[in-house]
N, C-alpha and C. Protein backbone atom coordinates (compact mmCIF):
# COMPACT_ATOMS: atom_id res chain seq x y z
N UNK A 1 -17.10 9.71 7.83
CA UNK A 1 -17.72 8.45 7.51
C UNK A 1 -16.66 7.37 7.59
N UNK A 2 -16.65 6.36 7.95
CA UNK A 2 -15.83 4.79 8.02
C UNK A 2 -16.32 4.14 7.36
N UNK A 3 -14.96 3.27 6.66
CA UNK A 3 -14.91 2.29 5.69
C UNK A 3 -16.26 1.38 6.89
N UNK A 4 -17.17 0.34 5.74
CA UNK A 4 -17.76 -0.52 6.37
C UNK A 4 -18.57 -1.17 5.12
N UNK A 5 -18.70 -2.62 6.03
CA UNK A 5 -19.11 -3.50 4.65
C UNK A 5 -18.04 -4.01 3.75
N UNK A 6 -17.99 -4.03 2.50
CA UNK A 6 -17.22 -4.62 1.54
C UNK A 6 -15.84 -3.48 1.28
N UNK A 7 -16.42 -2.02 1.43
CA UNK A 7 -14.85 -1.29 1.51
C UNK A 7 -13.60 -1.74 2.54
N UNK A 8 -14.17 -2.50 3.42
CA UNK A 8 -13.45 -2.40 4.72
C UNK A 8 -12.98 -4.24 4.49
N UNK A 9 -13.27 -4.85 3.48
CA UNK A 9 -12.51 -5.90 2.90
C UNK A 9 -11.25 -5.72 2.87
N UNK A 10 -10.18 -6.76 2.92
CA UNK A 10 -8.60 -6.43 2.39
C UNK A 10 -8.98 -7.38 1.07
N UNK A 11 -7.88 -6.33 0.38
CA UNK A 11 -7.77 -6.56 -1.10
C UNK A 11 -6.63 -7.15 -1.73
N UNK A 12 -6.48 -8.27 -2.37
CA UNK A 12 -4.99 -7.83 -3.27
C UNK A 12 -4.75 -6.79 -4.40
N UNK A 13 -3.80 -5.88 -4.09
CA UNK A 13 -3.80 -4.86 -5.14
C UNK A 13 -2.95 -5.00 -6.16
N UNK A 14 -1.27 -5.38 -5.43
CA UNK A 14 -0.31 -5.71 -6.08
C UNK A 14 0.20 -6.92 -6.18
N UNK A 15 0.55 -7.78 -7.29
CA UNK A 15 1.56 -8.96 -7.28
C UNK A 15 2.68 -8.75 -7.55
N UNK A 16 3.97 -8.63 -7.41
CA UNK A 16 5.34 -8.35 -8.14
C UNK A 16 6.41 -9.52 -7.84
N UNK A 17 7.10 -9.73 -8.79
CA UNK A 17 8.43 -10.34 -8.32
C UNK A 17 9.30 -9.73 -8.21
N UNK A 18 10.32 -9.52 -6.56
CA UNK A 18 11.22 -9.22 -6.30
C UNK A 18 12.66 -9.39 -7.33
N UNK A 19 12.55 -8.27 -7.97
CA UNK A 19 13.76 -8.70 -8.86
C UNK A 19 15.60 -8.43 -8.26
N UNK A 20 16.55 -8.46 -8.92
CA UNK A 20 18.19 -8.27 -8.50
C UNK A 20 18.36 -7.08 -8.25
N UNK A 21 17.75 -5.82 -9.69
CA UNK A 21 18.17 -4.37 -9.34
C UNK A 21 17.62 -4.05 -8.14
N UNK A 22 16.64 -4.11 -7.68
CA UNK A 22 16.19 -3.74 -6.75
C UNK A 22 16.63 -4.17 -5.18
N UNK A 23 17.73 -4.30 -5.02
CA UNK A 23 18.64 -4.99 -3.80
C UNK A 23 18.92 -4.41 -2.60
N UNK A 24 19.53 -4.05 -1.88
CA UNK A 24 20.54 -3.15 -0.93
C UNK A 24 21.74 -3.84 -1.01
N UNK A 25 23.08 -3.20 -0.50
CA UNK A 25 24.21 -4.07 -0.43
C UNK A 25 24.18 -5.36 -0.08
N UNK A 26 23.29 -5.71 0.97
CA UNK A 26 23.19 -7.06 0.93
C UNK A 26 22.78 -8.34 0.34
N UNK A 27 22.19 -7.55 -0.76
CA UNK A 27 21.69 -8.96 -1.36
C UNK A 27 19.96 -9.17 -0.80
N UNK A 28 19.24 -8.28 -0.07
CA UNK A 28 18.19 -8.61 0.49
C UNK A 28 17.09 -7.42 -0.68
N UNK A 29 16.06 -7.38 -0.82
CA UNK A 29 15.39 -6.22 -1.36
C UNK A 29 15.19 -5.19 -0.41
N UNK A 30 15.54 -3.98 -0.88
CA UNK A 30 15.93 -2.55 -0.91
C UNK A 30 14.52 -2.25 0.37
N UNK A 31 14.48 -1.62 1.39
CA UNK A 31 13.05 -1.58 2.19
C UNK A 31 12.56 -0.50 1.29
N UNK A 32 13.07 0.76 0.52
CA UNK A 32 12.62 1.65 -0.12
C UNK A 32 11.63 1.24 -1.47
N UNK A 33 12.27 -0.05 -2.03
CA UNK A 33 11.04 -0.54 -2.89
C UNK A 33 9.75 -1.37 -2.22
N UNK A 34 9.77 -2.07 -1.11
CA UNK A 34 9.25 -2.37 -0.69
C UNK A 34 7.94 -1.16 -0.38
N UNK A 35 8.33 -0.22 0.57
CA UNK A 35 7.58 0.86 0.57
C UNK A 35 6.57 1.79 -0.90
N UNK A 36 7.71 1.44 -1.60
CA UNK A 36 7.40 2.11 -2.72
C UNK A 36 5.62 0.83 -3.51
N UNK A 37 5.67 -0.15 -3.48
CA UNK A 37 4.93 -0.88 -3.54
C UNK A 37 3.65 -0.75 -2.52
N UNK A 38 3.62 -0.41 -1.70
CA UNK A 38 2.91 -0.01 -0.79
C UNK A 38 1.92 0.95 -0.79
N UNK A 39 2.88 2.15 -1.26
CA UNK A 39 2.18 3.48 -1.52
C UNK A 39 1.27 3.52 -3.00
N UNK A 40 1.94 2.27 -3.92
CA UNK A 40 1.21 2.53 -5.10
C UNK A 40 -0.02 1.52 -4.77
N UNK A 41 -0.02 0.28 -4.06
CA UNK A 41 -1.41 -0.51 -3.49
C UNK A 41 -2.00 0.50 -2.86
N UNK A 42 -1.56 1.51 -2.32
CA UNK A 42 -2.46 2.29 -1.51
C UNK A 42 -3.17 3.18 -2.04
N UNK A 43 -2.47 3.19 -2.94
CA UNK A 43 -2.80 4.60 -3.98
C UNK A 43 -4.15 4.16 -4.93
N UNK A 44 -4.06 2.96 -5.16
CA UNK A 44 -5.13 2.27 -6.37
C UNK A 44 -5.97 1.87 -5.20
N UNK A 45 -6.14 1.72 -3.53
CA UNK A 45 -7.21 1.60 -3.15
C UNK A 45 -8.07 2.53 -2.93
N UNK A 46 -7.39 3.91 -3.02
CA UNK A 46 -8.15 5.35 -2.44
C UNK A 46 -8.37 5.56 -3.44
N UNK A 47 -8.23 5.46 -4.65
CA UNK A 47 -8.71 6.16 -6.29
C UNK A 47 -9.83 5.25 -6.37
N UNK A 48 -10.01 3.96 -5.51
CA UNK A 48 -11.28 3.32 -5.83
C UNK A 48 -12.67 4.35 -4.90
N UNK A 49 -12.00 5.72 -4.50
CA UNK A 49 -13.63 5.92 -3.31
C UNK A 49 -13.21 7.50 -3.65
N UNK A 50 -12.77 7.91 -5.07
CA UNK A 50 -13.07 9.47 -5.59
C UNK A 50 -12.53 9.17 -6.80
N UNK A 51 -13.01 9.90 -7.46
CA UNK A 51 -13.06 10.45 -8.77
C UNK A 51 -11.21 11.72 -9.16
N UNK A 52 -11.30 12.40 -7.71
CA UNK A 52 -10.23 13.00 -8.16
C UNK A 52 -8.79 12.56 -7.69
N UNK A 53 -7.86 13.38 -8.25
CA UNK A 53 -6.74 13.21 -7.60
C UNK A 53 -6.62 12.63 -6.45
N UNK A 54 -5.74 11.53 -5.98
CA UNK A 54 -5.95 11.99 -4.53
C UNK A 54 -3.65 11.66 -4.28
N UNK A 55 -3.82 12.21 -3.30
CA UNK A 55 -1.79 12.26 -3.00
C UNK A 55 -1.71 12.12 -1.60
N UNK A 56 -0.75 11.33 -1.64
CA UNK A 56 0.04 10.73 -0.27
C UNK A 56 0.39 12.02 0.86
N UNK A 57 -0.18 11.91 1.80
CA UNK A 57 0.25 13.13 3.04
C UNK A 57 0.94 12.61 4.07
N UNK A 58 0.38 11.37 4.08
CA UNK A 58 0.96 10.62 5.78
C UNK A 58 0.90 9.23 5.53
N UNK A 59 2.70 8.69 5.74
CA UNK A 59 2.16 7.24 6.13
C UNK A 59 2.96 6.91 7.59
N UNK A 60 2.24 6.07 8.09
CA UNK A 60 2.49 5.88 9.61
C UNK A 60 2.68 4.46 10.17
N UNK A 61 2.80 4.09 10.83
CA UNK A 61 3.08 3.10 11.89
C UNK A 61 3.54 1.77 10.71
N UNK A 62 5.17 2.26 9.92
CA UNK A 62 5.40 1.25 9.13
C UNK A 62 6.47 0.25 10.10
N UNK A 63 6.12 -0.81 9.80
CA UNK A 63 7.11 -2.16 10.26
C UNK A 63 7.51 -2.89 9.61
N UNK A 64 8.95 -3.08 9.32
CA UNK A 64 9.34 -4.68 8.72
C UNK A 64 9.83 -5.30 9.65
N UNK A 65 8.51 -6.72 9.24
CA UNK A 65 9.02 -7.77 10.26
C UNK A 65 9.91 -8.68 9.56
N UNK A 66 10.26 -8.63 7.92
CA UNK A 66 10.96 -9.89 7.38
C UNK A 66 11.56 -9.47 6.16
N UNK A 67 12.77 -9.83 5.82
CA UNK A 67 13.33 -9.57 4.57
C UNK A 67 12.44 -10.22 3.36
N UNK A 68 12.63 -9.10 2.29
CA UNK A 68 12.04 -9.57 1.26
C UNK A 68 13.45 -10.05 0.03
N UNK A 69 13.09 -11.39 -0.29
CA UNK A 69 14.19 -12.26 -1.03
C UNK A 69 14.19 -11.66 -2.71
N UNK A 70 15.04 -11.40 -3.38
CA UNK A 70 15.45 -11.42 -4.60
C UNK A 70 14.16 -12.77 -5.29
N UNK A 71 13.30 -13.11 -5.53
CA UNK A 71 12.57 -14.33 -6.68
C UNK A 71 11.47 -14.46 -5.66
N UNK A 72 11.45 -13.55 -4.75
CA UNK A 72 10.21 -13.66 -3.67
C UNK A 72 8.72 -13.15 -4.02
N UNK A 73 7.21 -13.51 -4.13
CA UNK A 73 6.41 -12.64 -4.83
C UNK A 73 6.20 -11.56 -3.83
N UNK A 74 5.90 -10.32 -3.89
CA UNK A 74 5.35 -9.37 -3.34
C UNK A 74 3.95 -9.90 -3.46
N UNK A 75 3.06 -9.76 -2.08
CA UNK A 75 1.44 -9.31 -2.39
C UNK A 75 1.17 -8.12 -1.26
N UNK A 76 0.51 -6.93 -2.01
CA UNK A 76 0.17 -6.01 -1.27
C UNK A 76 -1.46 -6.03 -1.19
N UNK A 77 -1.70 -5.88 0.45
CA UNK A 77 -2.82 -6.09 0.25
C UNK A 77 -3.77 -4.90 0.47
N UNK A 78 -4.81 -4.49 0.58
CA UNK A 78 -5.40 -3.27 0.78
C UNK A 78 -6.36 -3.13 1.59
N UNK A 79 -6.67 -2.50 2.33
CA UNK A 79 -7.74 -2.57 3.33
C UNK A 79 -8.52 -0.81 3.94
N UNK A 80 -9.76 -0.66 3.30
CA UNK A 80 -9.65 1.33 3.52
C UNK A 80 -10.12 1.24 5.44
N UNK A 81 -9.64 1.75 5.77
CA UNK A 81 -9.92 2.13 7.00
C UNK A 81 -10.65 3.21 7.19
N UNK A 82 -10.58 3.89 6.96
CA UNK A 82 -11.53 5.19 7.54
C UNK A 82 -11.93 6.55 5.70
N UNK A 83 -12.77 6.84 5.43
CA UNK A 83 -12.92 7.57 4.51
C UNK A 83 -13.45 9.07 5.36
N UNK A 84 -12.56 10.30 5.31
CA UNK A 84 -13.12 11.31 5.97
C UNK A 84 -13.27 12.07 4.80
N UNK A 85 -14.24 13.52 4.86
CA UNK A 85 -14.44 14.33 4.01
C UNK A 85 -13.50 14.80 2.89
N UNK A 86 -12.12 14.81 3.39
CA UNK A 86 -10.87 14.80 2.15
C UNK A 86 -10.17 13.55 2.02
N UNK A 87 -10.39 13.37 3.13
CA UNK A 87 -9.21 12.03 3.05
C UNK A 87 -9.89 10.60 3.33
N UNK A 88 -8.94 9.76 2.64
CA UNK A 88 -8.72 8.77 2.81
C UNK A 88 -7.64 7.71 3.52
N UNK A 89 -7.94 6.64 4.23
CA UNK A 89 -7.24 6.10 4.96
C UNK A 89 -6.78 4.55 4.84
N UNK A 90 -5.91 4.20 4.86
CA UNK A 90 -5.94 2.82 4.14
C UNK A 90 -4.37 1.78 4.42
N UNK A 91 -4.75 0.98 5.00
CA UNK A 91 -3.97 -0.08 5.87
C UNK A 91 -3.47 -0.93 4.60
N UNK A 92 -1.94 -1.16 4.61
CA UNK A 92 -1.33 -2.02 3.42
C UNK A 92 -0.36 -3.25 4.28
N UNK A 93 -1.43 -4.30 4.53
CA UNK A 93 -0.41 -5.63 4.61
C UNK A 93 0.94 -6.48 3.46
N UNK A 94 1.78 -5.85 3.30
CA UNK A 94 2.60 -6.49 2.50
C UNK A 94 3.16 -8.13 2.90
N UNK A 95 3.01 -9.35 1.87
CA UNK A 95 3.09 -10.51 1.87
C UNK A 95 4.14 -10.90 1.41
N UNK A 96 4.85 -11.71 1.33
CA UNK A 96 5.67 -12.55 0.38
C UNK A 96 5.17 -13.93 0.08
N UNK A 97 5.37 -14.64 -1.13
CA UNK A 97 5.31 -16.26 -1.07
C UNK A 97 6.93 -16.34 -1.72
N UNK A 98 7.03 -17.13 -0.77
CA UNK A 98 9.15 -17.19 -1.09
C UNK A 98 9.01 -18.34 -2.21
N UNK A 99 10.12 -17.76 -2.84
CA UNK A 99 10.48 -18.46 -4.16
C UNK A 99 10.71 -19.78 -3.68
N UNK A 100 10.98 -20.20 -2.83
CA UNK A 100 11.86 -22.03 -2.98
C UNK A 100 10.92 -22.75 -1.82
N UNK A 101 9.63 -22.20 -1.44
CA UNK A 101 8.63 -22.66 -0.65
C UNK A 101 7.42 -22.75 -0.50
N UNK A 102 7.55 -21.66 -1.41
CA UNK A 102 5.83 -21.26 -1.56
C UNK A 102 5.08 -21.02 -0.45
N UNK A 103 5.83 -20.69 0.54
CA UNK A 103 5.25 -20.07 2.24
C UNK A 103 5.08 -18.71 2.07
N UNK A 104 3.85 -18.10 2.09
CA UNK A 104 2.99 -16.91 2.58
C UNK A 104 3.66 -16.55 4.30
N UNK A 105 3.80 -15.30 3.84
CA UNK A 105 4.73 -14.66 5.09
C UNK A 105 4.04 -12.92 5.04
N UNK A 106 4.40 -12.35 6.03
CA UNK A 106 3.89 -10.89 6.36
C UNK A 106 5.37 -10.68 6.16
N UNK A 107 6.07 -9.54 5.75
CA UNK A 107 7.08 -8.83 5.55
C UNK A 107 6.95 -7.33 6.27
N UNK A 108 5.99 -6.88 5.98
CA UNK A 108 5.79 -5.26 6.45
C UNK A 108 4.47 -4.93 6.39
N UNK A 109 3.84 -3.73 7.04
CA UNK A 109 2.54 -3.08 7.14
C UNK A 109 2.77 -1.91 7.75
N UNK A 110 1.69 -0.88 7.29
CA UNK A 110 1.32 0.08 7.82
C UNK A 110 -0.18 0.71 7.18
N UNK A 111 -0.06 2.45 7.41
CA UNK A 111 -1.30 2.67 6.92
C UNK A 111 -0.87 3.94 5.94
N UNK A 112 -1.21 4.38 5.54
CA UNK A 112 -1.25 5.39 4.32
C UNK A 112 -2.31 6.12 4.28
N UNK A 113 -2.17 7.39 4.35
CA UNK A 113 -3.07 8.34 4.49
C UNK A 113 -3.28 9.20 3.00
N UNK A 114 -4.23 9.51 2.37
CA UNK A 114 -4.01 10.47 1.06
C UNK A 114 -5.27 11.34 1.33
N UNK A 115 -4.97 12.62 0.64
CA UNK A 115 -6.05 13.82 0.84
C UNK A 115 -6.43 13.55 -0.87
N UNK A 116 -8.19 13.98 -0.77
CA UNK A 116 -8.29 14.13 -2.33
C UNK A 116 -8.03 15.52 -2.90
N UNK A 117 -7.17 16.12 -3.96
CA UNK A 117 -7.59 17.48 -4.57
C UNK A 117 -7.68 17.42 -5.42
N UNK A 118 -8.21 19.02 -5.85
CA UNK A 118 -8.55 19.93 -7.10
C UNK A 118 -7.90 19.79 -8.09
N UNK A 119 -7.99 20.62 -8.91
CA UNK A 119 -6.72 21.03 -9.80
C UNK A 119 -6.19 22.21 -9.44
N UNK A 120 -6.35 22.83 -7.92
CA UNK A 120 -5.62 24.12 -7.76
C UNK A 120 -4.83 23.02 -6.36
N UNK A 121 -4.50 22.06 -6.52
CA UNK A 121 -3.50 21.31 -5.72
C UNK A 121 -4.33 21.68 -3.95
N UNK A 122 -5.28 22.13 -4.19
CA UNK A 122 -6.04 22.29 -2.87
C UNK A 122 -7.24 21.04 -2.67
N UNK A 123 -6.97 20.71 -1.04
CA UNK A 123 -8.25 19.53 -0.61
C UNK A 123 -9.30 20.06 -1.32
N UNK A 124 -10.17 18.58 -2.00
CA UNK A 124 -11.69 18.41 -1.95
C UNK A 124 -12.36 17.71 -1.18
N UNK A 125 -13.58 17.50 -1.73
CA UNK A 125 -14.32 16.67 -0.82
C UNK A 125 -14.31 15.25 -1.88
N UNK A 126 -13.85 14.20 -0.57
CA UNK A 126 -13.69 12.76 -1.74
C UNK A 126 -15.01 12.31 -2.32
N UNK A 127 -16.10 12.50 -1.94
CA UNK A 127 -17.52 12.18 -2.35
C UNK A 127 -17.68 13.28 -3.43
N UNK A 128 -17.17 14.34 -3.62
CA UNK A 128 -17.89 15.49 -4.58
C UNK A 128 -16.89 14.95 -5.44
């Protein structure tokens, strides 16, 4: 079955401010938190279309097109792409609005894949 209609909306999931710990040597934010923000917008869009568990298997076709600044907001956005019998599929536009401009920018995207399971850590069906 495919997302369609209002599932197939993009969402804002996450707001965050880019804080200091979260850096790389350079002074730019870390791409690993960046990601990490990603997977958890992704994560709260697929828990919106099952009831159970569901866990990260595949994420794919990630890009950063732009550094994310130390006082920069994160917006992650959400979008389900495809809902199959276990899995779920789900496209994460990551945003910035820069601290000293207030300019909306794309930073990174990809898609995120999660299977739903059991409690024997084995696929279900995301509708059951």
């Amino acid at each position: 079955m495919s997302a369609t209609g209002d599932a197939a909306e993009r969402e804002l999931v996450i707001r965050v401010v880019a804080m200091p710990g979260d850096t790389n040597p350079d002074g730019d934010m870390f791409g690993g938190w960046v990601l990490s923000q990603m997977d958890l917008g992704a994560w709260i869009q697929a828990r919106k279309h099952t009831h159970h568990r569901v866990v990260t298997v595949a994420i794919d076709n990630i890009v950063f097109h732009k550094p994310v600044l130390v006082g920069d907001c994160l917006l992650v956005y959400a979008t389900t792409e495809r809902i199959g019998r276990t899995s779920i599929t789900v496209r994460i536009d990551a945003m910035v609005e820069r601290k000293e401009t207030r300019a909306v920018e794309q930073v990174t995207e990809g898609r995120f894949v999660f299977v739903a399971i059991g409690d024997n850590w084995t696929p279900v069906s995301v509708a059951g």
